[in-house]
N, C-alpha and C. Protein backbone atom coordinates (compact mmCIF):
# COMPACT_ATOMS: atom_id res chain seq x y z
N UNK A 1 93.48 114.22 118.60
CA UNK A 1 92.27 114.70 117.97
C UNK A 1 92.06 113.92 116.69
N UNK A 2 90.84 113.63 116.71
CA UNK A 2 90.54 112.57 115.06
C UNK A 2 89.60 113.65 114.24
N UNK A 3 89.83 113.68 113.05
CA UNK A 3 89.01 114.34 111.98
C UNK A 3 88.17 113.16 111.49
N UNK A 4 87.63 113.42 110.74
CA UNK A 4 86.52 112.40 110.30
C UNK A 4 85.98 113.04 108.75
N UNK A 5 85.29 112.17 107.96
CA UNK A 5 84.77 112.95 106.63
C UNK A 5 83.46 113.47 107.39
N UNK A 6 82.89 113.28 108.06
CA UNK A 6 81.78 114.60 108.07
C UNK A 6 81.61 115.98 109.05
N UNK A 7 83.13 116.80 108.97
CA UNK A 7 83.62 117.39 109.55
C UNK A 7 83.19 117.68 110.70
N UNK A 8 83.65 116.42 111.43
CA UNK A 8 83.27 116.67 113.18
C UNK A 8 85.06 116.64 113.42
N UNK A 9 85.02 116.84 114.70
CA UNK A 9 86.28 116.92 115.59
C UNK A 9 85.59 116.32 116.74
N UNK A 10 86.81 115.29 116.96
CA UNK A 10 86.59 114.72 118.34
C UNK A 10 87.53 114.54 118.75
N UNK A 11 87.93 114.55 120.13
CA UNK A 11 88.99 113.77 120.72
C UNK A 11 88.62 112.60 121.16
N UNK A 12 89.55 111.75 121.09
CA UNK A 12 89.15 110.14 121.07
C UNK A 12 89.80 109.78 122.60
N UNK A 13 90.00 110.65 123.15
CA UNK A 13 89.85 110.33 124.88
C UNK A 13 88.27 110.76 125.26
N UNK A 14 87.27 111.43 124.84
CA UNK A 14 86.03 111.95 125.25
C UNK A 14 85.00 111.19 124.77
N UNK A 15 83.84 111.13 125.14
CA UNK A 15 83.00 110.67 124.57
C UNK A 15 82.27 111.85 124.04
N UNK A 16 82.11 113.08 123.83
CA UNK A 16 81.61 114.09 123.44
C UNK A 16 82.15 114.48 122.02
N UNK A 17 81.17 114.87 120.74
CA UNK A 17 81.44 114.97 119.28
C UNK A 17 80.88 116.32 119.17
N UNK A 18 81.64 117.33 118.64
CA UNK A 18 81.31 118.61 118.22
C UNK A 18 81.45 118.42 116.43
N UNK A 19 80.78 119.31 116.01
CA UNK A 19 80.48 119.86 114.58
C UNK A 19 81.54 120.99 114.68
N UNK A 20 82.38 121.37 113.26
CA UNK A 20 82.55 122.79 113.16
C UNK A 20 82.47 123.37 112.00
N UNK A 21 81.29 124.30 111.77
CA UNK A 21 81.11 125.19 110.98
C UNK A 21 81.41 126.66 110.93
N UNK A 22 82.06 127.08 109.98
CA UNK A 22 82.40 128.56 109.82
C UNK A 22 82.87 129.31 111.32
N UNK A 23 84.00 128.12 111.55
CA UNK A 23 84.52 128.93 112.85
C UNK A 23 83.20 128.54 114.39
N UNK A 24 82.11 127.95 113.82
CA UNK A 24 80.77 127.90 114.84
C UNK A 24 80.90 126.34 115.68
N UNK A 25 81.21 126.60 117.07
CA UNK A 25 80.81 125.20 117.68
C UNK A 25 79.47 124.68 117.99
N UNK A 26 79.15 123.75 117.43
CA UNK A 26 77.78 123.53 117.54
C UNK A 26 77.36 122.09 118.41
N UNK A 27 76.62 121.49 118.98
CA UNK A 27 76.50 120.44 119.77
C UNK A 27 76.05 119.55 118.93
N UNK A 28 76.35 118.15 118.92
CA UNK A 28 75.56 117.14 118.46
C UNK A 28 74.16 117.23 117.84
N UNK A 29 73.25 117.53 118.84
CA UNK A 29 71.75 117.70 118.07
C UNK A 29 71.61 118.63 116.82
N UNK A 30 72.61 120.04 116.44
CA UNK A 30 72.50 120.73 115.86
C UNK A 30 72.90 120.39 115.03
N UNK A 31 73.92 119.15 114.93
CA UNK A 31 74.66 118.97 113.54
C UNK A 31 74.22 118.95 112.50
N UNK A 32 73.47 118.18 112.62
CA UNK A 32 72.84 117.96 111.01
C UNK A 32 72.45 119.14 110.91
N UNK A 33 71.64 119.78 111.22
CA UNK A 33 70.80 121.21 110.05
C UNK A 33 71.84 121.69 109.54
N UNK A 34 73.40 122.22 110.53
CA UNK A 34 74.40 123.27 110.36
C UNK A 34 75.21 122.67 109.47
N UNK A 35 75.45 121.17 109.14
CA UNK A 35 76.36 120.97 108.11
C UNK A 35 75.07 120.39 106.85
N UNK A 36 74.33 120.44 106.79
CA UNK A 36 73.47 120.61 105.39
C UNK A 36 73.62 122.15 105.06
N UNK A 37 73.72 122.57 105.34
CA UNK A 37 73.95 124.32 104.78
C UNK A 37 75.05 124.13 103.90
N UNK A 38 75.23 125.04 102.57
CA UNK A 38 76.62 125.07 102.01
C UNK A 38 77.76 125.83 102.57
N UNK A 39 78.72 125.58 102.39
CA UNK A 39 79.38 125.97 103.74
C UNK A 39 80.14 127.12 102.78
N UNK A 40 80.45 128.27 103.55
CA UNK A 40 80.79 129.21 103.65
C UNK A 40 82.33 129.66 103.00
N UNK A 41 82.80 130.29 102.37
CA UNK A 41 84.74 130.43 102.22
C UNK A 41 84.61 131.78 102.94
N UNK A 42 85.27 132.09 103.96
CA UNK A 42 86.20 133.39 104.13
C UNK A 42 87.54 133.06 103.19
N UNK A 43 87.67 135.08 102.57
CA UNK A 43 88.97 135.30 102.23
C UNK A 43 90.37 135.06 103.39
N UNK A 44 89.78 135.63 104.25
CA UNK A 44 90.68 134.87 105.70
C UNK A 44 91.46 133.51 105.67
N UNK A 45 90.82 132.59 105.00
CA UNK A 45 91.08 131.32 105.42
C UNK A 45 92.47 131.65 104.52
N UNK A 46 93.66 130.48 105.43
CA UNK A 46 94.68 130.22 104.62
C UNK A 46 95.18 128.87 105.46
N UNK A 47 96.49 128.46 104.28
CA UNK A 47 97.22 126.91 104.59
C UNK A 47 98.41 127.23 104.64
N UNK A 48 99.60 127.10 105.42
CA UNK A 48 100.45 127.14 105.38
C UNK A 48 101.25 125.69 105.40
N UNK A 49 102.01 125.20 104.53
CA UNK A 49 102.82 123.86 104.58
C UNK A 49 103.86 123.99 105.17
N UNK A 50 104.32 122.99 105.52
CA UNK A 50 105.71 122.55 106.47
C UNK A 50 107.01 122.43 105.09
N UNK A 51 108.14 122.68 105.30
CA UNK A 51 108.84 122.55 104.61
C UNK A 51 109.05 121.16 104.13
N UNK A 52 108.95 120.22 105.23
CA UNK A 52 108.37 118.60 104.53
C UNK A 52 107.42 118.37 103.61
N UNK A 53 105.91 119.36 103.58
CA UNK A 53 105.62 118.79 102.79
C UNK A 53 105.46 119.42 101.91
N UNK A 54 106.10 120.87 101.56
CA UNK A 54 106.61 121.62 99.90
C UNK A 54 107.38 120.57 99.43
N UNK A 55 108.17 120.32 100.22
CA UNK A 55 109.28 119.24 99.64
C UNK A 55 108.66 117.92 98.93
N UNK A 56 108.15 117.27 99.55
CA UNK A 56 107.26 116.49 98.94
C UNK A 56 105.87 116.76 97.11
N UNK A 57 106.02 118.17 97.82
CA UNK A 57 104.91 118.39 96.15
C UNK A 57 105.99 118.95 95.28
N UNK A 58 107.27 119.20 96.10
CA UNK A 58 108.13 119.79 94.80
C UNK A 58 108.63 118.02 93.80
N UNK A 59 108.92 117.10 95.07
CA UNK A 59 109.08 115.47 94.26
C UNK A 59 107.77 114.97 93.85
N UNK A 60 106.77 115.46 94.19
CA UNK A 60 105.78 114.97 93.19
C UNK A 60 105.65 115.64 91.79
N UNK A 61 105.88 117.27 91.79
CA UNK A 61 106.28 116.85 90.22
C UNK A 61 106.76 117.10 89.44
N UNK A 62 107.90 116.63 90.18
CA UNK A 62 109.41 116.09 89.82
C UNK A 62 108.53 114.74 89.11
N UNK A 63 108.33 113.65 89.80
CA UNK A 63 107.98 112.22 89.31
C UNK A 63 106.80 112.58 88.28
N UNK A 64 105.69 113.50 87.97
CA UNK A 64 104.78 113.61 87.12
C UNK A 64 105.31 114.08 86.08
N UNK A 65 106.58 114.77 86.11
CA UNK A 65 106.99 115.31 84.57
C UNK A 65 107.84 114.65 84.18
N UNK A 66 107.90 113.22 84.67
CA UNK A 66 109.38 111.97 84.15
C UNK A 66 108.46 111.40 83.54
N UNK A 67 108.69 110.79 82.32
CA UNK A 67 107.77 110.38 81.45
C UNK A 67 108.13 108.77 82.59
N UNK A 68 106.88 108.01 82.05
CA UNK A 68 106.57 106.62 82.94
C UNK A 68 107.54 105.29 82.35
N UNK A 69 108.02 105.27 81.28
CA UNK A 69 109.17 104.44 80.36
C UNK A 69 110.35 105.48 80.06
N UNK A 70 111.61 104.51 80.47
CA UNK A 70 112.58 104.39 80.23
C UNK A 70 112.69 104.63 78.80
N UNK A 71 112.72 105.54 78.12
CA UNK A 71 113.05 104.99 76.43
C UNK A 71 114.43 104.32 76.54
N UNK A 72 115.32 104.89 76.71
CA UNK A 72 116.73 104.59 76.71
C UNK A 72 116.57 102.95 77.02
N UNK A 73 116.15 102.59 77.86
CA UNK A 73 116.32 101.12 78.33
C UNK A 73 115.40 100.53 77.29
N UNK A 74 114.50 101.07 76.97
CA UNK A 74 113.60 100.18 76.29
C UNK A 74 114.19 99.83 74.66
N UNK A 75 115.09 101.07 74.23
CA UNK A 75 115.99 100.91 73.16
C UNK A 75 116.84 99.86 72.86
N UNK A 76 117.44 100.00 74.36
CA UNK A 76 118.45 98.94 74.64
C UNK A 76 118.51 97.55 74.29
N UNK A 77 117.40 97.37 74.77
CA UNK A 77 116.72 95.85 75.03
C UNK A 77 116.62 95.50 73.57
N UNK A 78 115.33 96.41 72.76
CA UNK A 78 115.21 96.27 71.67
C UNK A 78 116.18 95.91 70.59
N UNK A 79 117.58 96.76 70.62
CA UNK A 79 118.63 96.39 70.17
C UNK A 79 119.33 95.24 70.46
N UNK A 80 119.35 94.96 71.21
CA UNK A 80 119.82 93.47 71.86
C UNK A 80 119.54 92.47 71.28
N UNK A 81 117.81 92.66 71.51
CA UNK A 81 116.81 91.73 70.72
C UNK A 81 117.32 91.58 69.57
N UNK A 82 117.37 92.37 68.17
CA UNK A 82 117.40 92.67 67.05
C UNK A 82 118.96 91.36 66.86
N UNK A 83 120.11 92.21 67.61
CA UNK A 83 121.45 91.43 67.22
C UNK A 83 121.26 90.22 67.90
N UNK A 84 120.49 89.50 68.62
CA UNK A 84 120.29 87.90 69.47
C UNK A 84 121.38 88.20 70.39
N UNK A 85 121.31 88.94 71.32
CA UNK A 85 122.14 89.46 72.48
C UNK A 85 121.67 89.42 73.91
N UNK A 86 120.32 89.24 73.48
CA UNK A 86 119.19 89.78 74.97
C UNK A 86 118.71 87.82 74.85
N UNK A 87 119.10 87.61 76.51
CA UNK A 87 119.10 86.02 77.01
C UNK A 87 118.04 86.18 77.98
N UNK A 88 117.18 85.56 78.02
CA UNK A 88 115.82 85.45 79.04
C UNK A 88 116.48 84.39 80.37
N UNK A 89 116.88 84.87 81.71
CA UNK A 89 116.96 84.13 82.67
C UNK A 89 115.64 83.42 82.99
N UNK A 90 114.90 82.52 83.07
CA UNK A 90 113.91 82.41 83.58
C UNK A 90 113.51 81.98 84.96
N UNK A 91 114.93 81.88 85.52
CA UNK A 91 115.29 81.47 87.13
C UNK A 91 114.84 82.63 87.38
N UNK A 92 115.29 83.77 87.26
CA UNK A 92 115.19 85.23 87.74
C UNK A 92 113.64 85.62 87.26
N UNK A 93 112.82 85.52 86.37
CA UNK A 93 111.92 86.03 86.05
C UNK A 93 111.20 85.15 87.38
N UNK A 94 111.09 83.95 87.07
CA UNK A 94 110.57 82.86 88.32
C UNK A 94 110.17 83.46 89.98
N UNK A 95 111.81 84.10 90.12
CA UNK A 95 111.85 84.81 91.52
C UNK A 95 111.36 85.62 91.85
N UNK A 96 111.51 87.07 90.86
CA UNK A 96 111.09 87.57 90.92
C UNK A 96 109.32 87.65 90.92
N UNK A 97 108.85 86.64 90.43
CA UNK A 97 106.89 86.71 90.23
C UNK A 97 107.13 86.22 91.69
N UNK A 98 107.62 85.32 92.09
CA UNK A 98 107.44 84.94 93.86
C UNK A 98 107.41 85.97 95.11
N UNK A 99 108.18 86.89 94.60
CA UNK A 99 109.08 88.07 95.53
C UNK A 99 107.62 88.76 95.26
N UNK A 100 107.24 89.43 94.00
CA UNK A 100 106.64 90.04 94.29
C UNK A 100 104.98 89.66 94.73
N UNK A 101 104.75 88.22 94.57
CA UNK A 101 103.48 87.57 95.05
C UNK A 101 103.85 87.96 96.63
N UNK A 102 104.75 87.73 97.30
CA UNK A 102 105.32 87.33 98.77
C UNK A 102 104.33 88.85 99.18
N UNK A 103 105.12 90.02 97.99
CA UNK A 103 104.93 91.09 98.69
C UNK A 103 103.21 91.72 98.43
N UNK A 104 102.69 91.05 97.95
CA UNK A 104 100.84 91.46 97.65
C UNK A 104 100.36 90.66 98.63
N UNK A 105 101.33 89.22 99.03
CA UNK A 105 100.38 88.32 99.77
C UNK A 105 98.93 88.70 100.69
């Protein structure tokens, strides 16, 4: 079964496209009037998730409340810098811009 953004349902073995509104099957010709209407909430309606994907919004935010920098590393470096400790490979910087061009290619 394929969903689509203008909430039709089809199965993509059929050549036949239904609309569904408020629980209502409606035929092709009717579509349009029935999805220009604002559509409806029942208190009824509910979502239930799979334990895959709680799991997943519990690591999402997990990752939204990790701040986006390392301070610790970024300290590091800085200090390095400061005592002339921190050595620029530029073989490795080199590779790395390749590796990751390879991988946008």
């Amino acid at each position: 079964m394929n969903l689509n953004t203008n909430n039709t349902i089809g199965n993509s073995d059929t050549k036949s496209t239904r609309s569904r509104t408020n629980s209502a099957v409606v035929e092709p010709a009717q579509a349009a009037s029935v999805t220009s209407q604002p559509a409806v909430k029942s208190s009824a309606d509910q979502v239930q998730l799979s334990q895959e994907a709680q799991k997943l919004g519990q690591l999402q935010s997990k990752i939204n409340a990790s701040p986006d920098v390392n301070l610790e590393k970024v300290n590091e470096i800085r200090r390095a810098i400061a005592e002339g400790k921190f050595h620029v490979n530029p073989e490795r910087i080199a590779e790395a811009l390749l590796n990751q061009e390879e991988l946008l290619g």
